[in-house]
Protein backbone atom coordinates (compact mmCIF):
# COMPACT_ATOMS: atom_id res chain seq x y z
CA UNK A 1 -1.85 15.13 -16.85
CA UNK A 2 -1.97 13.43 -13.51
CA UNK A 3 -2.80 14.77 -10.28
CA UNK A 4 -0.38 14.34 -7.44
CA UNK A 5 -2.27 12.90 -4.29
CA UNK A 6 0.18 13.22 -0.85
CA UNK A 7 -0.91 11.98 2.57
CA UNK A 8 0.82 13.73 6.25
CA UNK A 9 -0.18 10.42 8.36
CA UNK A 10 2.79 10.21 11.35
CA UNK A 11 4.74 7.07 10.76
CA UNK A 12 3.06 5.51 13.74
CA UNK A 13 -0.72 6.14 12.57
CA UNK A 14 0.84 4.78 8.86
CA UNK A 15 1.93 1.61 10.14
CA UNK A 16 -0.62 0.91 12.60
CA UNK A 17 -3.16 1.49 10.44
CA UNK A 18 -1.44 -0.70 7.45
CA UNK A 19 -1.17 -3.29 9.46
CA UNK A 20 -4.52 -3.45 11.04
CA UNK A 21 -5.45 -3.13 7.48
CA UNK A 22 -3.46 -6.17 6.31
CA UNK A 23 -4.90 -7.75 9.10
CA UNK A 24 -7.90 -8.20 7.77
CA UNK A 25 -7.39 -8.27 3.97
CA UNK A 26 -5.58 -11.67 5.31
CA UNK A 27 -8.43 -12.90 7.34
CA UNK A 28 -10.98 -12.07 4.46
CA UNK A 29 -8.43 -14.46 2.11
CA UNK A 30 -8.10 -17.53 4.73
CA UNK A 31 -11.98 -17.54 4.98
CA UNK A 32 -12.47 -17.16 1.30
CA UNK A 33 -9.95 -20.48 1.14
CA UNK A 34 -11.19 -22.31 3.78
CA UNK A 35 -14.80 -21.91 2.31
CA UNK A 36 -13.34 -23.00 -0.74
CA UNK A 37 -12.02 -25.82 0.66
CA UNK A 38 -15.10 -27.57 2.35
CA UNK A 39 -17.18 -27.27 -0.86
CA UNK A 40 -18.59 -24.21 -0.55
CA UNK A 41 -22.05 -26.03 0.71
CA UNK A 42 -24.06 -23.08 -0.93
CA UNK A 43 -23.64 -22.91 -4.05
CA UNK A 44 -26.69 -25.25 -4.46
CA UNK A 45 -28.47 -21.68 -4.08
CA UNK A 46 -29.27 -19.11 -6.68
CA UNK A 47 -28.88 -16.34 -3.81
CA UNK A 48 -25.70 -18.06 -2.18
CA UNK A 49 -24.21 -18.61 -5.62
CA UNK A 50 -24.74 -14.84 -6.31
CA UNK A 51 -23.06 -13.63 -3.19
CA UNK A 52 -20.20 -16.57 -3.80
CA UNK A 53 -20.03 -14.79 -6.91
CA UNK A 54 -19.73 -11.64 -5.49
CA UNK A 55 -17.13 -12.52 -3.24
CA UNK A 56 -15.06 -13.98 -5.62
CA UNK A 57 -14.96 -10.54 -7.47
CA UNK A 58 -14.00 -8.68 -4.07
CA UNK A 59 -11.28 -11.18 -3.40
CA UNK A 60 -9.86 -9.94 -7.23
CA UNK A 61 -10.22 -6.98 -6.51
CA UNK A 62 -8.60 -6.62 -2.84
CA UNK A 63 -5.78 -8.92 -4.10
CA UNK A 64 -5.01 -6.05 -7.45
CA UNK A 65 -5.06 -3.42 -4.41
CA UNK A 66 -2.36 -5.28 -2.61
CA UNK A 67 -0.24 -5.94 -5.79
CA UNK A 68 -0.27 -2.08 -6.81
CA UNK A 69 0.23 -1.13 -3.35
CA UNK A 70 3.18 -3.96 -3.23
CA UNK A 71 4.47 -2.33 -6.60
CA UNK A 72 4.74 0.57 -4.96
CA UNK A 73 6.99 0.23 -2.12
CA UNK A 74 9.41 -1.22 -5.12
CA UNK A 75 9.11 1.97 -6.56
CA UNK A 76 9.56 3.58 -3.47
CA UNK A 77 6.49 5.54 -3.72
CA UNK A 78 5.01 5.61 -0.28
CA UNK A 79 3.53 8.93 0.52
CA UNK A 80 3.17 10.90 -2.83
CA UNK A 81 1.67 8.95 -5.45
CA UNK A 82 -0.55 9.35 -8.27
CA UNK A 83 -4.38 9.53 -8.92
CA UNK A 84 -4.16 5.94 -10.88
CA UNK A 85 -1.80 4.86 -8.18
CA UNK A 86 -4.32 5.74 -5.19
CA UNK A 87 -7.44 4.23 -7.06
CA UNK A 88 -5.95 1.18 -8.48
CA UNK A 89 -4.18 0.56 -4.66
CA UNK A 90 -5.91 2.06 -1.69
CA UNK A 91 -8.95 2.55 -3.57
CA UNK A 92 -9.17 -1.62 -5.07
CA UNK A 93 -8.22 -2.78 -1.45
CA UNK A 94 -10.72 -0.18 0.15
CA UNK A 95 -13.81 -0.41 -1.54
CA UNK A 96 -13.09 -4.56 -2.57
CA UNK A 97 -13.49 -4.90 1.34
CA UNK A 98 -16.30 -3.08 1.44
CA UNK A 99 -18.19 -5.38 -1.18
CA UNK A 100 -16.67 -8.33 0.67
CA UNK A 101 -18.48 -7.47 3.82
CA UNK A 102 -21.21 -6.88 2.34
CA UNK A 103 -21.74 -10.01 0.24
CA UNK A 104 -19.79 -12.48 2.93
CA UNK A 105 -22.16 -10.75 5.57
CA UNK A 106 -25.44 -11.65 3.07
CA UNK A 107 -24.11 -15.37 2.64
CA UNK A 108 -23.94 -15.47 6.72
CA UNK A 109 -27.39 -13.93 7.20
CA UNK A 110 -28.83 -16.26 4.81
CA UNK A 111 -27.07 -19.39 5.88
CA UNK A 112 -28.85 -18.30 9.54
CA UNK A 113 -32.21 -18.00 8.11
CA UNK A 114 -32.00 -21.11 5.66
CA UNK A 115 -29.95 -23.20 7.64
CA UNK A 116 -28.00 -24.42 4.53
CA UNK A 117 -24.66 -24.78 5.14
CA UNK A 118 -22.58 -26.86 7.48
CA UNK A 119 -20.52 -25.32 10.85
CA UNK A 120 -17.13 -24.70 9.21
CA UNK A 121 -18.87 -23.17 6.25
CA UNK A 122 -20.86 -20.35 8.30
CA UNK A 123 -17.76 -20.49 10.50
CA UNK A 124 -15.61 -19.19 6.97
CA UNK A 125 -18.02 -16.89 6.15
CA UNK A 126 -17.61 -15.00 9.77
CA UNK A 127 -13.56 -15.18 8.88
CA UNK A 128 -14.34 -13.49 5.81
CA UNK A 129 -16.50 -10.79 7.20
CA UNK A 130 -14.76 -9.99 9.71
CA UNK A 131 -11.89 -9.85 8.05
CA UNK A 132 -12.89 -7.84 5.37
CA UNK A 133 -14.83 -5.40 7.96
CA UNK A 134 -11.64 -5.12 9.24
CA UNK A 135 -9.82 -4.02 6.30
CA UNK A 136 -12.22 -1.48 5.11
CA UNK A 137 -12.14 -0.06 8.65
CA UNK A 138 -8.34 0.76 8.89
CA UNK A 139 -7.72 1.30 5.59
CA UNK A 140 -10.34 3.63 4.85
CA UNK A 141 -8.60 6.12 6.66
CA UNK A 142 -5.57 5.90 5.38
CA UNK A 143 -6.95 6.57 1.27
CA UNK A 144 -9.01 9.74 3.09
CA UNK A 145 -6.07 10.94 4.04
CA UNK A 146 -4.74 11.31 0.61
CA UNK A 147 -5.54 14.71 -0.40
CA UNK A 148 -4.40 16.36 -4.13
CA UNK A 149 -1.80 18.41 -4.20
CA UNK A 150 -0.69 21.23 -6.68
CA UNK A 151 1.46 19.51 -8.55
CA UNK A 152 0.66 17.50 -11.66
CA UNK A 153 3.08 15.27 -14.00
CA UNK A 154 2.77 16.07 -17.29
């Protein structure tokens, strides 16, 4: 059986939030390419190449939330969905931001304090935290609002 998860966010909060959200999950992606694109200076690290690593797993994992969540709105699910639904959507996009931050924000930190990497390299790995900080901060609240409801498919 699968729980039912609904959410009562006002149309306004929905959309503001969503696209706040895919404000950021876009931001995180153009610094992940554009880091990709000068050479990723870095990865000549053990501790750069771990949090390159890292990133590259957040990226998946944001970019599987945004597919489910794309697939859906084509199954016009918007506002009662299930458990799998939530976790593999919200959830993916949610907590892939999270890691993002937290492993773009290391590689930043450490470019600082090594002085590795060249100016449009650091400058990517800002995009990407911010971007990412961005996402997990407006999207958050829209998988807390999610709550379980009664019902359950069989």
């Amino acid at each position: 059986m699968n729980k039912i998860y609904t959410t009562e966010l006002s149309g306004a909060k929905w959309l503001t939030l969503g696209l706040l959200s895919d404000f950021g999950w876009i931001a995180y992606f153009v610094g992940f390419v554009l880091y990709m694109a000068n050479g990723a200076d870095g990865l000549g690290t053990t501790a750069l190449s771990v949090t390159f690593l890292l990133n590259c797993l957040c990226v998946l994992a944001v970019m599987i939330g945004i597919i489910e969540i794309i697939s859906q709105r084509i199954r016009k699910l918007r506002r009662t969905i299930q458990k799998g639904d939530l976790i593999f959507g919200f959830g993916f996009v949610v907590f892939g931001s999270l890691g993002g931050f937290l492993s773009s924000g290391a590689s930043a930190v450490m470019d600082i304090l090594m002085k590795y990497e060249s100016g449009m390299c650091f400058a990517s790995q800002l995009l990407m935290t911010v971007g990412s900080l961005v996402c997990f901060a407006f999207g958050l609240p829209v998988l807390r609002s999610f709550k379980s409801d009664q019902r359950q498919l069989l």
